[in-house]
Protein backbone atom coordinates (compact mmCIF):
# COMPACT_ATOMS: atom_id res chain seq x y z
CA UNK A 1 24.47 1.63 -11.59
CA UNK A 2 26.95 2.34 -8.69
CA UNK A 3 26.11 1.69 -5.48
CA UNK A 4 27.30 4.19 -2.83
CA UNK A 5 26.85 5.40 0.39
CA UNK A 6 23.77 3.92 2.81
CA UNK A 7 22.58 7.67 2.55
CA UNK A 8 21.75 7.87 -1.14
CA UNK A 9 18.28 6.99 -2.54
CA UNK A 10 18.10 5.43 -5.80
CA UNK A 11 15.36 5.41 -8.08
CA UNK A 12 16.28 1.93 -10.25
CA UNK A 13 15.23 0.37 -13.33
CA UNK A 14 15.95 -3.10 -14.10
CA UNK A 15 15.64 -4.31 -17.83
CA UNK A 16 16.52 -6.58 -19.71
CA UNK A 17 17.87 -6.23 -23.95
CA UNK A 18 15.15 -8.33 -25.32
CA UNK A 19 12.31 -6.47 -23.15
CA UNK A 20 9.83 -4.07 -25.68
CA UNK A 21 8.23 -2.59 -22.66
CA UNK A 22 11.65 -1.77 -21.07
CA UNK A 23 12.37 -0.02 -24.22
CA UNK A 24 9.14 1.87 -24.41
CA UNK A 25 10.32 2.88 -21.11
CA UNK A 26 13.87 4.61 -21.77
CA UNK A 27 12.25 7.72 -23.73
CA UNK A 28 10.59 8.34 -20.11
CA UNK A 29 13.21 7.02 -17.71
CA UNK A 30 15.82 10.00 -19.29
CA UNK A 31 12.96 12.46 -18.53
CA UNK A 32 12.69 11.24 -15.04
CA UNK A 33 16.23 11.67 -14.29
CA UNK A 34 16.34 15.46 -16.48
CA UNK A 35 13.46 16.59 -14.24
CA UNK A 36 14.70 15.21 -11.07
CA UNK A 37 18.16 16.67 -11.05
CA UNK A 38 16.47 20.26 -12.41
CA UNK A 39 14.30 19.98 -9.24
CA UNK A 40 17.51 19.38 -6.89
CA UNK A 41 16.17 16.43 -5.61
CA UNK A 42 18.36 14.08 -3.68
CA UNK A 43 16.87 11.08 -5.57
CA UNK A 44 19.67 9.29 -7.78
CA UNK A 45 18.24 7.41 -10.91
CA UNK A 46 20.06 4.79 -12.73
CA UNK A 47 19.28 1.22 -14.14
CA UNK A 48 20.41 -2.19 -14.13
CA UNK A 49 20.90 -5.27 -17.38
CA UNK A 50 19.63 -7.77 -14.93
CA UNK A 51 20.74 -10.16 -18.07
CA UNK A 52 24.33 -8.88 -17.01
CA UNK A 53 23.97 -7.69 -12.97
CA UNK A 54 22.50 -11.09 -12.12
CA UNK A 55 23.64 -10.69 -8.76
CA UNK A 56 22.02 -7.36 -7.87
CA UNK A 57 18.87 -9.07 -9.37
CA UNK A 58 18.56 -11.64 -7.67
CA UNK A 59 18.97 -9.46 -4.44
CA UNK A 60 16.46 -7.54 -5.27
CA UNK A 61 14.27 -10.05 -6.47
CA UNK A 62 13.38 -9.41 -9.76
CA UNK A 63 10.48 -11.27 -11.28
CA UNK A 64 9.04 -9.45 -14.54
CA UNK A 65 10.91 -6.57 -16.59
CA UNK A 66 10.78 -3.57 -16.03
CA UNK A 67 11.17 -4.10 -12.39
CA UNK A 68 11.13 -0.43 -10.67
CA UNK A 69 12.03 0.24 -7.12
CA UNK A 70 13.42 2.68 -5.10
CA UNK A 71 16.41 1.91 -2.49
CA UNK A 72 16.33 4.45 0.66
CA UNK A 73 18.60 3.86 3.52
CA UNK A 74 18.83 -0.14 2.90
CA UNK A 75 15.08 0.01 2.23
CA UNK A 76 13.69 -1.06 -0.83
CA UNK A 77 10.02 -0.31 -1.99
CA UNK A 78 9.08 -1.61 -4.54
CA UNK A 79 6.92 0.82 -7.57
CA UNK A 80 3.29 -1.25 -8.73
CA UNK A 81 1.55 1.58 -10.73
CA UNK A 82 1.40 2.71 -13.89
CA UNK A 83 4.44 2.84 -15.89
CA UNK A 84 3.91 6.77 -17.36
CA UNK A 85 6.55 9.60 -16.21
CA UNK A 86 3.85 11.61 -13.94
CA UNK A 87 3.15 7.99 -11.90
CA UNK A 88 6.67 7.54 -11.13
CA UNK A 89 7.62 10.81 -10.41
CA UNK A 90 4.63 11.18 -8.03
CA UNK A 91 5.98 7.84 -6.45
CA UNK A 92 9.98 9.13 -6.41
CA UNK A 93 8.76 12.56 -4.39
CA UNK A 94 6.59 10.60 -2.16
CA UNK A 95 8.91 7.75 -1.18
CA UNK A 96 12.05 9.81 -1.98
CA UNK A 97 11.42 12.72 0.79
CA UNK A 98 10.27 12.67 4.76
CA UNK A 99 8.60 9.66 5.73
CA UNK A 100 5.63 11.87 7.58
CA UNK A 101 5.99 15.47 6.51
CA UNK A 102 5.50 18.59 8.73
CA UNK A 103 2.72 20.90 8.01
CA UNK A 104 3.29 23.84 10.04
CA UNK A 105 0.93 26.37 8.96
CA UNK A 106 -2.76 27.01 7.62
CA UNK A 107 -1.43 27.92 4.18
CA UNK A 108 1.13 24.94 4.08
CA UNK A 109 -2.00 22.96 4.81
CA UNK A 110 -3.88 24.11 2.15
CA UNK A 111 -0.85 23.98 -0.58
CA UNK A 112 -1.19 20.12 0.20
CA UNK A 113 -4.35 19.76 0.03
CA UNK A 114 -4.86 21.86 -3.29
CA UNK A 115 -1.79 18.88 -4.01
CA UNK A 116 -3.38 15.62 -3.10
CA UNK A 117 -6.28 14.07 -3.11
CA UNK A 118 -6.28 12.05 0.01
CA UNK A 119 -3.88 12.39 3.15
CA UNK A 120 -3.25 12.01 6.46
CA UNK A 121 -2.27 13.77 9.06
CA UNK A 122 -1.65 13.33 12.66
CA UNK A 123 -2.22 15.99 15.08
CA UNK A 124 -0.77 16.17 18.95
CA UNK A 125 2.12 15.10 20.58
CA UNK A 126 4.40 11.91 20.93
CA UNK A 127 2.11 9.54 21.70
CA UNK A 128 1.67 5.52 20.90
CA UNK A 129 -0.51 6.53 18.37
CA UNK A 130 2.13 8.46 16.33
CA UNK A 131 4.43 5.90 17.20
CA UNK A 132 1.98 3.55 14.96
CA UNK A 133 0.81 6.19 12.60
CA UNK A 134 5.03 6.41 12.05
CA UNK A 135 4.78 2.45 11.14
CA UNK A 136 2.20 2.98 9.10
CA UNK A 137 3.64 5.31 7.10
CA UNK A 138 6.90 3.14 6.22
CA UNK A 139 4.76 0.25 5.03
CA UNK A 140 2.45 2.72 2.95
CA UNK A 141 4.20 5.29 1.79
CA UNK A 142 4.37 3.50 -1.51
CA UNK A 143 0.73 4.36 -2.06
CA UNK A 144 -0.56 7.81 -0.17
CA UNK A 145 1.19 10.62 1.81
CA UNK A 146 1.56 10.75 5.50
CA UNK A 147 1.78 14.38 7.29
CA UNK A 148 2.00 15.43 11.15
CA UNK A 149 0.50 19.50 12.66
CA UNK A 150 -0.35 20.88 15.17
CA UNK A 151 -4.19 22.29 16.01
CA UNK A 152 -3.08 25.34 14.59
CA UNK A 153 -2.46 24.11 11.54
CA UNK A 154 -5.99 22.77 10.50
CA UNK A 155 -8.81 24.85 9.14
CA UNK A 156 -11.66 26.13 12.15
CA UNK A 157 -13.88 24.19 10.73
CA UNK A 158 -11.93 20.92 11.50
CA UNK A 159 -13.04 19.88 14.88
CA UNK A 160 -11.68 17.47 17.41
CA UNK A 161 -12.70 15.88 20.50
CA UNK A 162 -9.60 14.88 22.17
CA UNK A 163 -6.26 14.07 21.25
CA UNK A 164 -3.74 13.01 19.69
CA UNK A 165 -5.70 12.13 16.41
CA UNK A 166 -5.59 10.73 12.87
CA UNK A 167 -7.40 12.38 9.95
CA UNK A 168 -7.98 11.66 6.73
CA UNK A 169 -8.69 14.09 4.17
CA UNK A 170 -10.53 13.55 1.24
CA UNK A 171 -13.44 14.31 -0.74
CA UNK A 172 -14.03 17.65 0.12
CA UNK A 173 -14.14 16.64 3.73
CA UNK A 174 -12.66 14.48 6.80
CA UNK A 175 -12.91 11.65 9.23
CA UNK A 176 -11.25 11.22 12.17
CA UNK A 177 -9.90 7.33 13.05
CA UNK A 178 -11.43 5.80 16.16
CA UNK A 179 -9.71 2.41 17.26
CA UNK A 180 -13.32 1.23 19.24
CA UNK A 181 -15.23 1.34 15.69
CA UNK A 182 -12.26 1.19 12.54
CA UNK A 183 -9.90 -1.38 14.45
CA UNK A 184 -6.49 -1.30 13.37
CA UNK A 185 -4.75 1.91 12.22
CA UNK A 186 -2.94 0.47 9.68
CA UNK A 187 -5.87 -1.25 7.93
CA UNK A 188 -8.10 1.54 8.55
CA UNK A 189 -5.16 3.14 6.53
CA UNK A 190 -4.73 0.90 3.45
CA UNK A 191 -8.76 0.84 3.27
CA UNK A 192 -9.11 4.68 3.10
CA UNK A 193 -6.15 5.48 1.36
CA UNK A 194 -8.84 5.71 -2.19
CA UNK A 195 -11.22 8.50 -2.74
CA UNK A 196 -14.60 7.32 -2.04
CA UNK A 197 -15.75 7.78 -5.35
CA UNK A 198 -13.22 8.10 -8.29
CA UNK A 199 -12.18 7.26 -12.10
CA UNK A 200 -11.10 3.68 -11.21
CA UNK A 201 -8.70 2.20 -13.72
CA UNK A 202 -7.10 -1.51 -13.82
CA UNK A 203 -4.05 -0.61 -11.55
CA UNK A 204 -6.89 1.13 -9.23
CA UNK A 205 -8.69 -1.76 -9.39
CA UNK A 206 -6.04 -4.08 -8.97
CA UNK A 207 -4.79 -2.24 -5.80
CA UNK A 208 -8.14 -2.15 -3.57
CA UNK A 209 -8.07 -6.33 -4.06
CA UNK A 210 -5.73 -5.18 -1.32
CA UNK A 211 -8.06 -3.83 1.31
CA UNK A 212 -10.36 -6.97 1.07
CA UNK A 213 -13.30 -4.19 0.35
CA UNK A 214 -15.97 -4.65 -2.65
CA UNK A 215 -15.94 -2.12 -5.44
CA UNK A 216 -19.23 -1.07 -7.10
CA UNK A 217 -18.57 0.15 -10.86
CA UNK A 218 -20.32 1.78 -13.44
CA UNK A 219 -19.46 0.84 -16.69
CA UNK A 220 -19.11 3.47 -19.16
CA UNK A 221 -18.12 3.68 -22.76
CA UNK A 222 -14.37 4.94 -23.29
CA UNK A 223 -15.62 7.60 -25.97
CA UNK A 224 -18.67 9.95 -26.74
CA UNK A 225 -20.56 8.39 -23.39
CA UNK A 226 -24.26 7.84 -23.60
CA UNK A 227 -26.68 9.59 -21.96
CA UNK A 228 -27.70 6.28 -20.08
CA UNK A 229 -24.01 5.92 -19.16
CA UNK A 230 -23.93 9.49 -17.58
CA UNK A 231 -26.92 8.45 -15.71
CA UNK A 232 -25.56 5.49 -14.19
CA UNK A 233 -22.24 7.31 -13.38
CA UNK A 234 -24.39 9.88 -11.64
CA UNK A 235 -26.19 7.11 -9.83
CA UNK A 236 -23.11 5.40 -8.01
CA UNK A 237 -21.56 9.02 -7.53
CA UNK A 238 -25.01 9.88 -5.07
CA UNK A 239 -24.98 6.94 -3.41
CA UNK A 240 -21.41 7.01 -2.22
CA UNK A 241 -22.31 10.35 -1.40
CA UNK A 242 -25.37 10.33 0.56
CA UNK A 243 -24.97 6.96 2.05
CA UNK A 244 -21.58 6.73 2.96
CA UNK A 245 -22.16 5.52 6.63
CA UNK A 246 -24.24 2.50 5.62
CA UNK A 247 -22.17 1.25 2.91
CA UNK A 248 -18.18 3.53 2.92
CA UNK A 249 -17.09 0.27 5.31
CA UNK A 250 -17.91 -2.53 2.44
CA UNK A 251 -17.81 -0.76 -0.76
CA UNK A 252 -15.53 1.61 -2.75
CA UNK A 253 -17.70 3.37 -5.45
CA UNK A 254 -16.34 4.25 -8.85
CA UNK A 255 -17.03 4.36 -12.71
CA UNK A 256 -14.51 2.63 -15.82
CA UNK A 257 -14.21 3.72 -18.87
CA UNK A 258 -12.14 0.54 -19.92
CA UNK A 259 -13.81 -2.61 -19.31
CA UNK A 260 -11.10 -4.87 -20.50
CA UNK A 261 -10.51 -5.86 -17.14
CA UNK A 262 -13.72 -6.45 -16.49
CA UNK A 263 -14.36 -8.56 -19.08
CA UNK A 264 -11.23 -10.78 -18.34
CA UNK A 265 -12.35 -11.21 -14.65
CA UNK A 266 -16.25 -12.69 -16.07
CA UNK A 267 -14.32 -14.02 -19.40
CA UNK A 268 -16.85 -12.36 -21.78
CA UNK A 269 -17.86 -9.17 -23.20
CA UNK A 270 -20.25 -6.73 -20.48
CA UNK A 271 -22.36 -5.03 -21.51
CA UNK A 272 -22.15 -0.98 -21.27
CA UNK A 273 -23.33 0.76 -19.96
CA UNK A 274 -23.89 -1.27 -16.66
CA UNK A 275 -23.60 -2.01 -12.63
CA UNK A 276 -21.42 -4.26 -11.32
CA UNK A 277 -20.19 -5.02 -7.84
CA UNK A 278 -16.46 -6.74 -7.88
CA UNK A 279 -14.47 -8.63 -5.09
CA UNK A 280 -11.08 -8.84 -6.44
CA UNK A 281 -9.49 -10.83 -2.82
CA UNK A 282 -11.76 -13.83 -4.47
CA UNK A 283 -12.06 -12.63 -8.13
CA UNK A 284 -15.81 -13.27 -8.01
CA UNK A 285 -18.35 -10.55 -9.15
CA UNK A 286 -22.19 -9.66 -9.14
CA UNK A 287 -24.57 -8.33 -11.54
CA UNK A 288 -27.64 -6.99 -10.74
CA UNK A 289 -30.90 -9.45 -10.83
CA UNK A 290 -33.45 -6.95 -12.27
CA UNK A 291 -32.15 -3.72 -14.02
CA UNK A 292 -31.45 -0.65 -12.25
CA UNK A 293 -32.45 2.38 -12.78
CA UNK A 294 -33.50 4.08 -9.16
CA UNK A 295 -31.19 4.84 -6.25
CA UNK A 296 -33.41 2.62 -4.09
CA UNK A 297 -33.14 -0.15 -6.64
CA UNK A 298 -28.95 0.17 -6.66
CA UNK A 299 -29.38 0.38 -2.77
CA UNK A 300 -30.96 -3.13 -3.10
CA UNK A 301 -28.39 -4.31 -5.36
CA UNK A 302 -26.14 -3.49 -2.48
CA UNK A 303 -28.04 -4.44 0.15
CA UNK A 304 -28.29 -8.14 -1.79
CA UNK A 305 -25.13 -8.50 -2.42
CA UNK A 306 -23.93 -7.88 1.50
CA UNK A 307 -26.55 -10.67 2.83
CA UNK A 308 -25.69 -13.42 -0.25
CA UNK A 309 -29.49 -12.85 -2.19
CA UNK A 310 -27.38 -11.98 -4.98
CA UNK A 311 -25.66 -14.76 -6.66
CA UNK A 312 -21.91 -14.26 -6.17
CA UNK A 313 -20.04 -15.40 -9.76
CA UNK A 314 -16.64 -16.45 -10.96
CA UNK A 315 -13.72 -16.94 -8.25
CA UNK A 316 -10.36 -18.38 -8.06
CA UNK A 317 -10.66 -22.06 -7.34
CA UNK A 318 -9.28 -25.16 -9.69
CA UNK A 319 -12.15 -24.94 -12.34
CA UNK A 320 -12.30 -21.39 -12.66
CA UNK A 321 -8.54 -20.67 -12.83
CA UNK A 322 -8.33 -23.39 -15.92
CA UNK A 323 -11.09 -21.54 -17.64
CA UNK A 324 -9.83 -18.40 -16.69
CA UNK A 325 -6.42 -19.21 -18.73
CA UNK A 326 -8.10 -20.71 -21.54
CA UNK A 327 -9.82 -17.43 -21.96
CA UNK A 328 -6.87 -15.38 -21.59
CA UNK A 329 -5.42 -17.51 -24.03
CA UNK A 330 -7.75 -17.11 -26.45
CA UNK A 331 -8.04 -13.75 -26.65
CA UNK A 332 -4.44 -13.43 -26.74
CA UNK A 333 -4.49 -15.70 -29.70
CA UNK A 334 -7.50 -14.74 -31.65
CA UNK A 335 -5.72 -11.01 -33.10
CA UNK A 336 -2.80 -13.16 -33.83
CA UNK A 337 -4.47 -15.63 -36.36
CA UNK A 338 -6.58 -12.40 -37.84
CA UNK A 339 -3.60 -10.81 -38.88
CA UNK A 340 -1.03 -13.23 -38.70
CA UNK A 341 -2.90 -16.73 -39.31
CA UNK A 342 0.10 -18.72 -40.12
CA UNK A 343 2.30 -17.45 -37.36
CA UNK A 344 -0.81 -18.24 -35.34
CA UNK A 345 -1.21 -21.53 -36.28
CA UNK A 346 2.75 -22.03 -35.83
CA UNK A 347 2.43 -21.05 -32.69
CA UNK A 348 -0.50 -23.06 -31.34
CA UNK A 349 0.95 -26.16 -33.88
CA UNK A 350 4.52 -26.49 -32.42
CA UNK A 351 3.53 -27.10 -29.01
CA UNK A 352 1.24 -29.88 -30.22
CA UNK A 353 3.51 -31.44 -32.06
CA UNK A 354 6.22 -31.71 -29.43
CA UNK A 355 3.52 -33.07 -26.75
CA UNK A 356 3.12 -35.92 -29.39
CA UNK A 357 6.41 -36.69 -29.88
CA UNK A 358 7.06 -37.31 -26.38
CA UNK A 359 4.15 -39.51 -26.24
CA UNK A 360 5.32 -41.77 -28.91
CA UNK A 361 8.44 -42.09 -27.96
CA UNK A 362 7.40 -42.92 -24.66
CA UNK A 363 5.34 -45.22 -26.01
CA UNK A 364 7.67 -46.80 -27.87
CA UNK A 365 10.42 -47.36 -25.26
CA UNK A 366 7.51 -49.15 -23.42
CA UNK A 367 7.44 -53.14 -24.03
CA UNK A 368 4.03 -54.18 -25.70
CA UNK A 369 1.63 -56.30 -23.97
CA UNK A 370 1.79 -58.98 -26.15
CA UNK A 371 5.51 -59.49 -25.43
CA UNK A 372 4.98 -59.34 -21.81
CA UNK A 373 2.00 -61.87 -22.31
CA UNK A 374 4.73 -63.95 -24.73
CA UNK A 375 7.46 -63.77 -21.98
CA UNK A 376 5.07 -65.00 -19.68
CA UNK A 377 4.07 -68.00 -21.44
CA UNK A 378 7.46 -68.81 -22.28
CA UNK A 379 8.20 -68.95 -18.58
CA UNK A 380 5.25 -70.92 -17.69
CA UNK A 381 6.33 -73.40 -19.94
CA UNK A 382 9.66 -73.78 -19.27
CA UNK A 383 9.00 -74.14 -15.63
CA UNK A 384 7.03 -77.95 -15.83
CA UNK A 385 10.05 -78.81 -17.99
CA UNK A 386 12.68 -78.08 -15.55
CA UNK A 387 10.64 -80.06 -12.90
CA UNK A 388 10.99 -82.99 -15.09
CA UNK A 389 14.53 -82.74 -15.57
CA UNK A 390 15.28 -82.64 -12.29
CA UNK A 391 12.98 -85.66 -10.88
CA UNK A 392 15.13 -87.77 -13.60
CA UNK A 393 18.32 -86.61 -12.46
CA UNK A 394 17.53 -87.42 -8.81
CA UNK A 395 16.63 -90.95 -10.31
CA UNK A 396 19.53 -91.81 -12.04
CA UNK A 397 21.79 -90.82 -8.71
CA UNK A 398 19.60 -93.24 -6.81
């Protein structure tokens, strides 16, 4: 990759030769480029051997392969999601065009909206506020879209008291930020930046650890769902609907189909389908006490878990990150020795064996006690010796 003007944006891949996901990756990369120079966009994509460019790596600050980020007027942002062609290009348009875009008409609002599941828009004039909504935006444009109109712009049936104002839209409706009751702009940002309720993945998941908010889940089977499963899905889906104002400030509502996740974060198998209620700034979770099957018996669930009658589980201190890693370990070992047992054994062997090589040798460059107890002795004895030697010397001088 060349680097050129400050004015270019890049779109940059770093690998590395011995990487399989980085090769998994190339088939898509191409198609990234192909689509972006069909669409005339002014984003340039290219990629780095940060085996070779160690330099440019290391300014960069690569950690894991393959490292994707974008470089826009001596800005780098770096790309978290998922690593499939419609994720990335979603993230090139967003971070690769205006930092808030302009929405000048009704029908340009609803062409984004039809677009985009959540965004927001600010509506007046200069003002402090857009000044920090503008802020916002170049911290978080990684994640959601930012847009600026005018009163004209918005539907009728959008109505505001006063301005300037932030929206967010979103679930079929809106809310308008209020500094007295949401606080900050930019974490009332980052915290409603998700749909309330949504098809939560591990990335989604991973992401709202973020916003220091709890996430209630139904579990779900990945294929040919139960009926019970449907149920429980339909469950969390009215509750973030109906009761949004008691519990949209502490909880983001949701349903996985994947519990692998899951089951890493309690190190065991859930059951499915089920509730759970997951803090992922802490790593701790909850599980219901008595099983659910009402909305008023999920609303207690809830209303447990926010004043601590519900046994919080798991975390991230000493004990629990050791047992976290030996089940990680495990059950990154455990297909290994089912289809590959002597590889697996190799591989959990050779480690061993090393360890107690060290410690021999170690113990063998030690002295023994028994010599130090011998070389003690001999010292003691020697010592009355030497007394008497010299008591007879001084005798024969006198």
């Amino acid at each position: 990759m060349d680097r050129k003007g400050d004015d270019d944006i890049w779109l940059i891949k770093f690998y590395a030769p011995w990487c399989s996901l980085c090769k998994q990756l190339d088939p898509v990369w191409h198609q990234i480029g192909s689509e972006l120079r069909s669409l005339g966009s002014p984003v340039q994509v290219g990629k780095s051997d940060a085996t070779v460019c160690t330099g440019l790596a290391k300014e960069f600050r690569v950690r894991s392969y393959p490292a994707i980020l974008m470089l826009k007027k001596n800005v780098k942002y770096n790309y978290s999601g998922p690593r499939t062609k419609e994720g990335i290009l979603d993230f090139a348009n967003r971070v690769g065009g205006p930092l808030v875009r302009s929405l000048s008409s009704l029908q340009l609002f609803h062409h984004a909206m039809g677009r985009h599941d959540v965004m927001f828009v600010y509506v007046g004039a200069t003002s402090q506020l857009k000044e920090n909504f503008t802020s916002a935006a170049e911290e978080l444009i990684v994640h959601t879209f930012f847009f600026s109109a005018s009163r004209d712009a918005l539907p009728k049936a959008v109505s505001l008291s006063s301005f300037p104002a932030v929206l967010v839209f979103k679930d079929g409706t809106y809310f308008t930020y209020n500094e007295g009751h949401d606080g900050d702009l930019r974490t009332w940002i980052s915290r409603e930046r998700f749909p309330n309720f949504f098809h939560i993945d591990s990335y989604s998941l991973y992401m709202m650890g973020e916003t220091d908010k709890l996430v209630l889940l139904a579990l779900m089977e990945e294929k040919l769902q139960s009926e019970a499963s449907v149920r429980f899905k339909s469950l969390v889906e009215t509750v973030a609907r109906d009761h949004r104002e008691a519990y949209g400030r502490s909880f983001y509502f949701g349903f996985m189909e994947d519990s692998a996740y899951i089951n890493g974060l309690v190190m065991g198998e859930v059951s499915v389908p089920s509730f759970i209620v997951v803090n992922l700034s802490t790593d701790s979770y909850f599980l219901p006490p008595v099983a659910v099957e009402t909305e008023q018996q999920l609303l207690d669930f809830l209303d447990g878990v926010l004043d601590g009658s519900v046994e919080s589980r798991g975390g991230n201190d000493v004990l629990q990150r050791i047992r976290r890693f030996v089940y990680d370990a495990k059950t990154a070992l455990m297909p290994v020795f089912i289809h590959a047992p002597v590889f697996g054994c190799f591989l959990v062997g050779f480690p061993v064996v090393l360890v107690s090589v060290f410690f021999v040798l170690c113990c063998k460059t030690r002295p023994s006690s028994a010599e130090d107890d011998f070389a003690t002795a001999t010292v003691a004895l020697s010592t009355p010796s030497l007394q008497r030697r010299k008591k007879l010397t001084e005798k024969k001088s006198n």
